[in-house]
N, C-alpha and C. Protein backbone atom coordinates (compact mmCIF):
# COMPACT_ATOMS: atom_id res chain seq x y z
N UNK A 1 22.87 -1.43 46.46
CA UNK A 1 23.19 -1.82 45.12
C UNK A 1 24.25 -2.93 45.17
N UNK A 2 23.89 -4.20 44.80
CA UNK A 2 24.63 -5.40 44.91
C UNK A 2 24.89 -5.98 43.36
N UNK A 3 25.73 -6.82 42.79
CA UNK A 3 25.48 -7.66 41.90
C UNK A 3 25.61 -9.23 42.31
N UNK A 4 24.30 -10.05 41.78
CA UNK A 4 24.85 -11.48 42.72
C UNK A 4 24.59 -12.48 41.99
N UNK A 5 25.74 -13.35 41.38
CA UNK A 5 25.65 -14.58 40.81
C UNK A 5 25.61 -15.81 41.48
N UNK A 6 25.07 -16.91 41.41
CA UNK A 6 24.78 -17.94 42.14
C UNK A 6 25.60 -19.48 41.01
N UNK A 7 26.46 -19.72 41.49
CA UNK A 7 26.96 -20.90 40.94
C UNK A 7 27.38 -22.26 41.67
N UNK A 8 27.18 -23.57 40.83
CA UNK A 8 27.09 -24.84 41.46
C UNK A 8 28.85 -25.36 41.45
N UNK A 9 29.41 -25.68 42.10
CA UNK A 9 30.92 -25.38 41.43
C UNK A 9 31.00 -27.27 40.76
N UNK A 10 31.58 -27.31 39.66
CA UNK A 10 31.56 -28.13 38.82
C UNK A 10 32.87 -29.14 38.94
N UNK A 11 32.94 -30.17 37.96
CA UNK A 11 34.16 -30.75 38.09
C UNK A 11 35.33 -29.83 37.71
N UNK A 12 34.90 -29.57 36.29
CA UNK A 12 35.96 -28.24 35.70
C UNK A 12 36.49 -27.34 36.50
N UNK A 13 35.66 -27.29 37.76
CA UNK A 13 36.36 -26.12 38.61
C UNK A 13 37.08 -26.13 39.54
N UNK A 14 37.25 -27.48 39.69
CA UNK A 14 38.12 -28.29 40.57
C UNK A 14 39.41 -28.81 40.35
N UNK A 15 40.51 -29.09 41.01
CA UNK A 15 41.28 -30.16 40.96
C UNK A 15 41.18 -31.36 41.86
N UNK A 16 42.41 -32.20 41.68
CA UNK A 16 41.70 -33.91 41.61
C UNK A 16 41.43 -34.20 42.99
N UNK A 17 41.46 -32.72 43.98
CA UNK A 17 40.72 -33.49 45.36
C UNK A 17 39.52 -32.72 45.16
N UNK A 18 39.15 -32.35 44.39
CA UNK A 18 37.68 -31.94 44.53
C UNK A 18 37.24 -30.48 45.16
N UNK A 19 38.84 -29.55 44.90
CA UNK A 19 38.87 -28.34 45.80
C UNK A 19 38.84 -27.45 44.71
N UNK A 20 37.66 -26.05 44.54
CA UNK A 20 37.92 -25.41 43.40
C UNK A 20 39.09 -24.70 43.23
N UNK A 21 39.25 -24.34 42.29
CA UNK A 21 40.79 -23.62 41.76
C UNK A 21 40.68 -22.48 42.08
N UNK A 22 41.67 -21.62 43.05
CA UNK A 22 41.73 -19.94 43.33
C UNK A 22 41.34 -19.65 42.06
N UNK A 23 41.77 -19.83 40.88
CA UNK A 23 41.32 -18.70 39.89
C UNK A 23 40.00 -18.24 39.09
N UNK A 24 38.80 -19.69 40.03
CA UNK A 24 37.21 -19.52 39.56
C UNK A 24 37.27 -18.58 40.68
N UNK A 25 37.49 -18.46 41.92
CA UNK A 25 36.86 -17.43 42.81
C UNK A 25 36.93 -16.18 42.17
N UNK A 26 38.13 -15.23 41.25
CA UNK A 26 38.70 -14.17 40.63
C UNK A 26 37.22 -13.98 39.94
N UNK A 27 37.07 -15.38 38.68
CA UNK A 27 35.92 -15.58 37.70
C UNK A 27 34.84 -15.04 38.73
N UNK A 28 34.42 -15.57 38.99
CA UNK A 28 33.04 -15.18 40.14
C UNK A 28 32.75 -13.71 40.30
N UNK A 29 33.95 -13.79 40.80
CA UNK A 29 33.75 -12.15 41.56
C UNK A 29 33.84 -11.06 40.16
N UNK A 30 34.51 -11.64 38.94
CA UNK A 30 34.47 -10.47 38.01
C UNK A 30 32.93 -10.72 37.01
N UNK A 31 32.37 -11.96 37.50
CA UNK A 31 30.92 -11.93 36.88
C UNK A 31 30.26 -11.72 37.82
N UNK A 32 30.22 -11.29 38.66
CA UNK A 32 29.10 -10.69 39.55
C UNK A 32 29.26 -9.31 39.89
N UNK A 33 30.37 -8.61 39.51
CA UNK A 33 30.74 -7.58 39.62
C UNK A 33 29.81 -6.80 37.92
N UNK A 34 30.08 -7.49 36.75
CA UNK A 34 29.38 -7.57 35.66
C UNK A 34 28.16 -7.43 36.12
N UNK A 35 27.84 -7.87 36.86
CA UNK A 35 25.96 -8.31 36.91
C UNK A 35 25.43 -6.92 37.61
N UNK A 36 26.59 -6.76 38.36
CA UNK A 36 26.40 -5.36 39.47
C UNK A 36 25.76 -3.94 38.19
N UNK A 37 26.98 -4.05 37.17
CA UNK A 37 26.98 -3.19 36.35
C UNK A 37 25.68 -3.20 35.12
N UNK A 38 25.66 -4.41 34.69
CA UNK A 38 24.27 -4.29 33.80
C UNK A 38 23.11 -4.30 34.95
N UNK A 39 22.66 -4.75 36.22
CA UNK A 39 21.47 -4.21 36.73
C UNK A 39 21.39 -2.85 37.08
N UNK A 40 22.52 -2.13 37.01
CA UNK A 40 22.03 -0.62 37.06
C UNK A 40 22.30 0.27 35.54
N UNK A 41 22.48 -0.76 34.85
CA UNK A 41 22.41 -0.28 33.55
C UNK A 41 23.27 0.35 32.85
N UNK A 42 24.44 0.13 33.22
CA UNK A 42 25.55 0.54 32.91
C UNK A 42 26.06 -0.82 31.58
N UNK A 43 26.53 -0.55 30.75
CA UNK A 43 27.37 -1.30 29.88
C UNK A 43 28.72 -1.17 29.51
N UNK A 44 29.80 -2.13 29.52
CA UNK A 44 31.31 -1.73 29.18
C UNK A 44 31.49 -1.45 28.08
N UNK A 45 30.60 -2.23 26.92
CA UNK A 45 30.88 -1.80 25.56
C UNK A 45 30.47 -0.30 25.08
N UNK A 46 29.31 0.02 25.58
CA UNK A 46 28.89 1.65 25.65
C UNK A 46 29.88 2.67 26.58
N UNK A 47 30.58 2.19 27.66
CA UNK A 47 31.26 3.65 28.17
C UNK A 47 32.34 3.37 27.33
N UNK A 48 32.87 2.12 26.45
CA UNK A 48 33.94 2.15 25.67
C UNK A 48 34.10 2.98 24.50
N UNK A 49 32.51 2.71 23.84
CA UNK A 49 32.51 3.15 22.55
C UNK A 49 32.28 4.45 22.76
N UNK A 50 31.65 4.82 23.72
CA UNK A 50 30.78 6.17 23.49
C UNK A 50 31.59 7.45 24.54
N UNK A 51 32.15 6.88 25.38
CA UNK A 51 33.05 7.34 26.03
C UNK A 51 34.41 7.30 25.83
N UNK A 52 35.21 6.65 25.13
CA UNK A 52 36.77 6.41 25.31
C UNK A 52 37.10 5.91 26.35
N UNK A 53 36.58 5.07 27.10
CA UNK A 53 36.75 4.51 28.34
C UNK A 53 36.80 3.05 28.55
N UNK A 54 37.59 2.82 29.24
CA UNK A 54 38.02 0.93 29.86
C UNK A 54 37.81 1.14 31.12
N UNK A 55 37.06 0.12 31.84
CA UNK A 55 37.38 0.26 33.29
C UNK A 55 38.00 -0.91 33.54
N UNK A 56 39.38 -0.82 34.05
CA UNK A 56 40.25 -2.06 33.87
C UNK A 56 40.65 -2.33 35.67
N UNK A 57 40.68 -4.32 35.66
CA UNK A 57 41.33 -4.33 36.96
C UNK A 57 42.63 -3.19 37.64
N UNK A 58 43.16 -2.78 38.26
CA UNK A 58 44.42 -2.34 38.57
C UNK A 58 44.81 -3.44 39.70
N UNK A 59 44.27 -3.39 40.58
CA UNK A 59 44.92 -4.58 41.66
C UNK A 59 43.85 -5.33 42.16
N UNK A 60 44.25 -6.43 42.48
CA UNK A 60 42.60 -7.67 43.02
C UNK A 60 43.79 -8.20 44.42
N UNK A 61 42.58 -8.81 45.55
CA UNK A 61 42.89 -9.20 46.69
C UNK A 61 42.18 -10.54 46.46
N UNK A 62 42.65 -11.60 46.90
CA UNK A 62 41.46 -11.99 47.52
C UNK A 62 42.06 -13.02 49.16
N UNK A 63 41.50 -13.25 49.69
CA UNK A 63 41.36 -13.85 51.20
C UNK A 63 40.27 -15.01 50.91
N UNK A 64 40.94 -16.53 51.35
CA UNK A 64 40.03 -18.07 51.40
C UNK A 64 40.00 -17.77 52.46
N UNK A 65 38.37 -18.15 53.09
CA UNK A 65 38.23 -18.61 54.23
C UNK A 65 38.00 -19.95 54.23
N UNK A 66 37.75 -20.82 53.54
CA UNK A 66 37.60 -22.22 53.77
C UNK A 66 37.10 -22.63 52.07
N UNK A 67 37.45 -24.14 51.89
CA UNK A 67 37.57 -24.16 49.90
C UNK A 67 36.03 -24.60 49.57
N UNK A 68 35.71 -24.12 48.63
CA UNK A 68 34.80 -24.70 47.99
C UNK A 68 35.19 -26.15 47.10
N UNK A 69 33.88 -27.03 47.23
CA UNK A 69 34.03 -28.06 47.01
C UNK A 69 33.10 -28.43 45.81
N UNK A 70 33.67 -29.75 45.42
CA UNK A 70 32.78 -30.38 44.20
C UNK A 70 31.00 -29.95 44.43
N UNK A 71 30.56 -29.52 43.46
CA UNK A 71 28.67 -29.82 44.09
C UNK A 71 28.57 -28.72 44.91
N UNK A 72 29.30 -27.72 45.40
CA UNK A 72 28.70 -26.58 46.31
C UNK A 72 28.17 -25.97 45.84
N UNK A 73 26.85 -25.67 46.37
CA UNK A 73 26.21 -23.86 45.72
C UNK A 73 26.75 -22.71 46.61
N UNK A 74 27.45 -22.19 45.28
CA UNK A 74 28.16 -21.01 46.22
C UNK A 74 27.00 -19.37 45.48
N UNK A 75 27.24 -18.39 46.34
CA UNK A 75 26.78 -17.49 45.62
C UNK A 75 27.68 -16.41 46.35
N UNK A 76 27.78 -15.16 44.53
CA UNK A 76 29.00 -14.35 44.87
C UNK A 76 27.87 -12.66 44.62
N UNK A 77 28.42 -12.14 45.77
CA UNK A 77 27.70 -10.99 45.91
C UNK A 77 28.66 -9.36 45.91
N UNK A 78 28.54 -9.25 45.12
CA UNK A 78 29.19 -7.91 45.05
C UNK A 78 28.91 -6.44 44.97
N UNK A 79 29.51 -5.39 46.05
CA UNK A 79 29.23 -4.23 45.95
C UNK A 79 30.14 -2.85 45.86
N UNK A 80 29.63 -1.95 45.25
CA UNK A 80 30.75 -0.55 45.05
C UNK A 80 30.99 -0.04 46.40
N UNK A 81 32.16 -0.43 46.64
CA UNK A 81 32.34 0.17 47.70
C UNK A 81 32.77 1.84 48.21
N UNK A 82 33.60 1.93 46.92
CA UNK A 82 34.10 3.45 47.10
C UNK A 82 34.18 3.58 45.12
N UNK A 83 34.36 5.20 45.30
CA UNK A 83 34.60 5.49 43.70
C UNK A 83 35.22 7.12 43.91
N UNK A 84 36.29 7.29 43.06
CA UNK A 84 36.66 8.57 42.78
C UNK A 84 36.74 9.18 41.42
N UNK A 85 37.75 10.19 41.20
CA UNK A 85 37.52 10.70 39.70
C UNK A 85 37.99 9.21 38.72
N UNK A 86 39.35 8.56 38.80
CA UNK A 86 39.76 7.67 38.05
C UNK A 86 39.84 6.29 38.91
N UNK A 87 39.05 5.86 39.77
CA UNK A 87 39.25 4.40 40.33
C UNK A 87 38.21 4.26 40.88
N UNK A 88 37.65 2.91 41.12
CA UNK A 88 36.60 2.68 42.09
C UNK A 88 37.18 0.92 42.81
N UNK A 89 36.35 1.18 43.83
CA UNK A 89 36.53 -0.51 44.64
C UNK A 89 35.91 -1.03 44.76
N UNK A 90 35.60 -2.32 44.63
CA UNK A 90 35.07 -3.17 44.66
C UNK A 90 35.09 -4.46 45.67
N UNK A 91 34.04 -4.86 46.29
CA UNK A 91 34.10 -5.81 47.09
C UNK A 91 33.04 -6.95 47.08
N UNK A 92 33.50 -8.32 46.75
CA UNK A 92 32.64 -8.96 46.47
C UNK A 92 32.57 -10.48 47.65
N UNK A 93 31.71 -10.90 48.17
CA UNK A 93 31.81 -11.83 49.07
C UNK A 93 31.17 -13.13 48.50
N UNK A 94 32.03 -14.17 49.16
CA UNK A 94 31.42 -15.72 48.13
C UNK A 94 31.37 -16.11 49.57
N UNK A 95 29.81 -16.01 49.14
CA UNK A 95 29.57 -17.79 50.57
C UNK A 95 28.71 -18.72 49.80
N UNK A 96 28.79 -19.45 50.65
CA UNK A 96 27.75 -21.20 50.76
C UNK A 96 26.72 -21.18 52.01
N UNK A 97 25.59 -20.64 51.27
CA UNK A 97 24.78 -20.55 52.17
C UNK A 97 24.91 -19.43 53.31
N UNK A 98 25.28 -19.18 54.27
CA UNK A 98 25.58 -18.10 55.04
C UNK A 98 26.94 -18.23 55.51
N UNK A 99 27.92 -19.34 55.20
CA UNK A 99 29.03 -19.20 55.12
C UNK A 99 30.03 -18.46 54.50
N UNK A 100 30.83 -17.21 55.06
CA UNK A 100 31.54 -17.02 54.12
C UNK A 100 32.71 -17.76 53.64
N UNK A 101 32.85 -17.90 52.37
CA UNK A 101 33.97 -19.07 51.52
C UNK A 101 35.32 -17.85 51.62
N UNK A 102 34.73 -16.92 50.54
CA UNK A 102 36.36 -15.85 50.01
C UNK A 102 35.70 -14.64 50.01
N UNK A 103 36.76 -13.68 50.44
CA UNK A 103 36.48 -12.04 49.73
C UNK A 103 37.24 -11.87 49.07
N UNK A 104 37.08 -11.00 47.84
CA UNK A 104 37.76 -10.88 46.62
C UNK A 104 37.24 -8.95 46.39
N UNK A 105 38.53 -8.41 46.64
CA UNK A 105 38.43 -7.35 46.48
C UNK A 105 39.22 -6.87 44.94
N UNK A 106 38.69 -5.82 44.69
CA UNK A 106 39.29 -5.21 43.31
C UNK A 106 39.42 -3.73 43.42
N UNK A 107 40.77 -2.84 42.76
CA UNK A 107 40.77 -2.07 42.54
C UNK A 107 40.89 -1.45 40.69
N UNK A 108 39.26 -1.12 40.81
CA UNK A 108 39.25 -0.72 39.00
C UNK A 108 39.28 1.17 38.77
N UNK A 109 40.31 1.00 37.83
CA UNK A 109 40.84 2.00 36.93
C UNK A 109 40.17 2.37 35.67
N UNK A 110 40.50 3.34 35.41
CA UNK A 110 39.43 4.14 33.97
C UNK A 110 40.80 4.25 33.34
N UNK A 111 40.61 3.95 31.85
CA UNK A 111 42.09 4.26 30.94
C UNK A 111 40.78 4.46 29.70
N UNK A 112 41.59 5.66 29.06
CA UNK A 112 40.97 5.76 27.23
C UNK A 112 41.72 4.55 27.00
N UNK A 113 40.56 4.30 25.71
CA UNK A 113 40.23 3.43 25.00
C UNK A 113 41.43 3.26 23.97
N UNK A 114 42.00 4.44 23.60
CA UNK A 114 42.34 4.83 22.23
C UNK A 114 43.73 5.13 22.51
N UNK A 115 43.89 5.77 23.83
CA UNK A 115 45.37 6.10 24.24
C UNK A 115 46.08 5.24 25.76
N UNK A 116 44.99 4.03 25.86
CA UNK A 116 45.73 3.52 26.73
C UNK A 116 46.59 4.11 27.83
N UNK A 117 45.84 4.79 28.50
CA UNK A 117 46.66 5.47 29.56
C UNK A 117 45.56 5.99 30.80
N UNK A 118 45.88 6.41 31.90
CA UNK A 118 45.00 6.61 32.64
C UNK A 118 44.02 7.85 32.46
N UNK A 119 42.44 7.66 33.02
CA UNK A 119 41.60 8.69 32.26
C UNK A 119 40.76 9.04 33.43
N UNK A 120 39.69 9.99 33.34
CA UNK A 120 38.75 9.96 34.57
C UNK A 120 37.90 8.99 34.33
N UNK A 121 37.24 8.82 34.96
CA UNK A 121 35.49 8.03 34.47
C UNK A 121 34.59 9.52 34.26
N UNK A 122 34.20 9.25 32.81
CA UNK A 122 33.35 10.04 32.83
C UNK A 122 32.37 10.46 33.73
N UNK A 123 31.97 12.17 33.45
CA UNK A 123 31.09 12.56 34.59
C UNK A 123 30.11 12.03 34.76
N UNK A 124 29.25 11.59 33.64
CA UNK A 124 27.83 11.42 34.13
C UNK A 124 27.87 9.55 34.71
N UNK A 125 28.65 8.75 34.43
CA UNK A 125 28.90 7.92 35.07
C UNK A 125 29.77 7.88 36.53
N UNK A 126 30.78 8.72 36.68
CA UNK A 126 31.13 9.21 38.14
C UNK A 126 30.03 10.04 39.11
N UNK A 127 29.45 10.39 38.38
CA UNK A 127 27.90 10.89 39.45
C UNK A 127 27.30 10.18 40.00
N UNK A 128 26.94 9.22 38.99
CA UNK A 128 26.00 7.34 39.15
C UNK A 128 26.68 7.20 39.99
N UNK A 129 27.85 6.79 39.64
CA UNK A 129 28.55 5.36 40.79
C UNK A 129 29.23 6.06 42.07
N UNK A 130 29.00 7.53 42.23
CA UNK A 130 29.13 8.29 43.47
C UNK A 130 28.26 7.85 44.58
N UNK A 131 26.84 8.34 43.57
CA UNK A 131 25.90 8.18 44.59
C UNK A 131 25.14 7.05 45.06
N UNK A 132 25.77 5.46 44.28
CA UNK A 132 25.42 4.53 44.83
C UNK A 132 26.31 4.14 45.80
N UNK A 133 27.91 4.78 45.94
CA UNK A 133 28.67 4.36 46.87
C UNK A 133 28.34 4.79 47.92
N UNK A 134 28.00 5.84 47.99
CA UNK A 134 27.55 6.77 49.10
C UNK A 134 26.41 6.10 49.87
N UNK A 135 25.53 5.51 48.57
CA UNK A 135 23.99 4.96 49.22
C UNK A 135 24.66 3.98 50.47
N UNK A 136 25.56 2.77 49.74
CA UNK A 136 26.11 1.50 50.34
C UNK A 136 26.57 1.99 51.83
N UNK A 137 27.37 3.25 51.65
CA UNK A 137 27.84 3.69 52.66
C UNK A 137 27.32 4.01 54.01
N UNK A 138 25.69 4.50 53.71
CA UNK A 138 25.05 4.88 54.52
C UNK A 138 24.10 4.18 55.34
N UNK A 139 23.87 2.61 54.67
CA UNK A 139 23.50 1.73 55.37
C UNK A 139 24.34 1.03 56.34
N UNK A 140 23.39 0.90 57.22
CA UNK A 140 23.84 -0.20 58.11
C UNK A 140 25.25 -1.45 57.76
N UNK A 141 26.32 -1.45 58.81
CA UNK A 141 27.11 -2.81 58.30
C UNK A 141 27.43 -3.00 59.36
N UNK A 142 26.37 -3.33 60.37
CA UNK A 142 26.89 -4.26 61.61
C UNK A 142 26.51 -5.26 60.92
N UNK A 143 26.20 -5.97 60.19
CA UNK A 143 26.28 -7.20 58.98
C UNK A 143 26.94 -7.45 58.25
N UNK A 144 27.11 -8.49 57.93
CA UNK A 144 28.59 -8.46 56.48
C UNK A 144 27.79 -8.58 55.36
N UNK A 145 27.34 -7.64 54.42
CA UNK A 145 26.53 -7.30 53.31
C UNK A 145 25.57 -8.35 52.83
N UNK A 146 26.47 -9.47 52.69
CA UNK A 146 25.45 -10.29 52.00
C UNK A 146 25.05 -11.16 53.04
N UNK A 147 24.65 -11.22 54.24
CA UNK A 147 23.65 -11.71 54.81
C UNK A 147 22.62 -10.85 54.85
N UNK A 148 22.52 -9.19 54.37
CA UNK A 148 21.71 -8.39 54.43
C UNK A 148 21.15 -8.80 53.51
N UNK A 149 21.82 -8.65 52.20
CA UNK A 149 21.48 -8.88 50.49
C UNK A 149 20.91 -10.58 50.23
N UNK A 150 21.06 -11.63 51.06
CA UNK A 150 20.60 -12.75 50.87
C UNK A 150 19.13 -13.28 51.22
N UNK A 151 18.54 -12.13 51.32
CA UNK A 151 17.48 -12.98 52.16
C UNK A 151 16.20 -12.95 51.90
């Protein structure tokens, strides 16, 4: 279970040497992390409304391995890596082609909606995203994911 956006990096995403800005890599990785979540059918506005639930950044990493440039097609691939009662992790990898560019890790938190404070993730969504971590887990990673997921 991956989510994977594919983007051309633009002038806008650059500064004036033509190197994108650390803070599209963040962008990337939190729209492909999105993409992760609506292809398995999950929605934020539904565990919000219907649950009392936010699943909010708590802490993000990320590590450049080399910059993306004007005109690159980069593509950002992201997967659940772990999940418990109130947090899950996230790991998302940006390459160019089979290069890896950045990893951009995240640690997301469950808070009600209503009381702003820390919450579980609901059960029947902590079941889901158990047993896809588990799936991720059980495959193979003498690969770095998304040369598995790219091809």
């Amino acid at each position: 279970m991956y989510g994977v956006v594919r983007q051309t990096v633009a002038y806008a995403d650059t500064d004036a040497g033509g190197v994108m800005y650390h803070g599209r890599y963040i962008e990337l990785a939190e729209r492909s992390r999105l993409q992760w979540m609506i292809g398995e059918g999950y929605s934020f506005d539904n565990i919000a409304h219907d649950h009392d639930t936010l699943l909010v950044v708590h802490k993000m990493t990320a590590t450049f391995r080399t910059p993306a440039r004007l005109e690159d097609n980069l593509t950002a691939h992201t997967i659940l890596e772990s999940v418990s009662a109130a947090r899950s992790t996230w790991r998302t990898d940006i390459v160019r082609g089979q290069d890896l560019v950045a990893k951009v890790n995240a640690d997301v938190v469950a808070i009600s909606a209503r009381r702003k404070q820390i919450s579980r993730i609901p059960d029947e969504l902590l079941r889901s995203l158990l047993q896809k971590s588990q799936r991720n887990k059980a495959q193979d990673r003498s690969e770095p994911f998304f040369k598995v997921h790219s091809k």
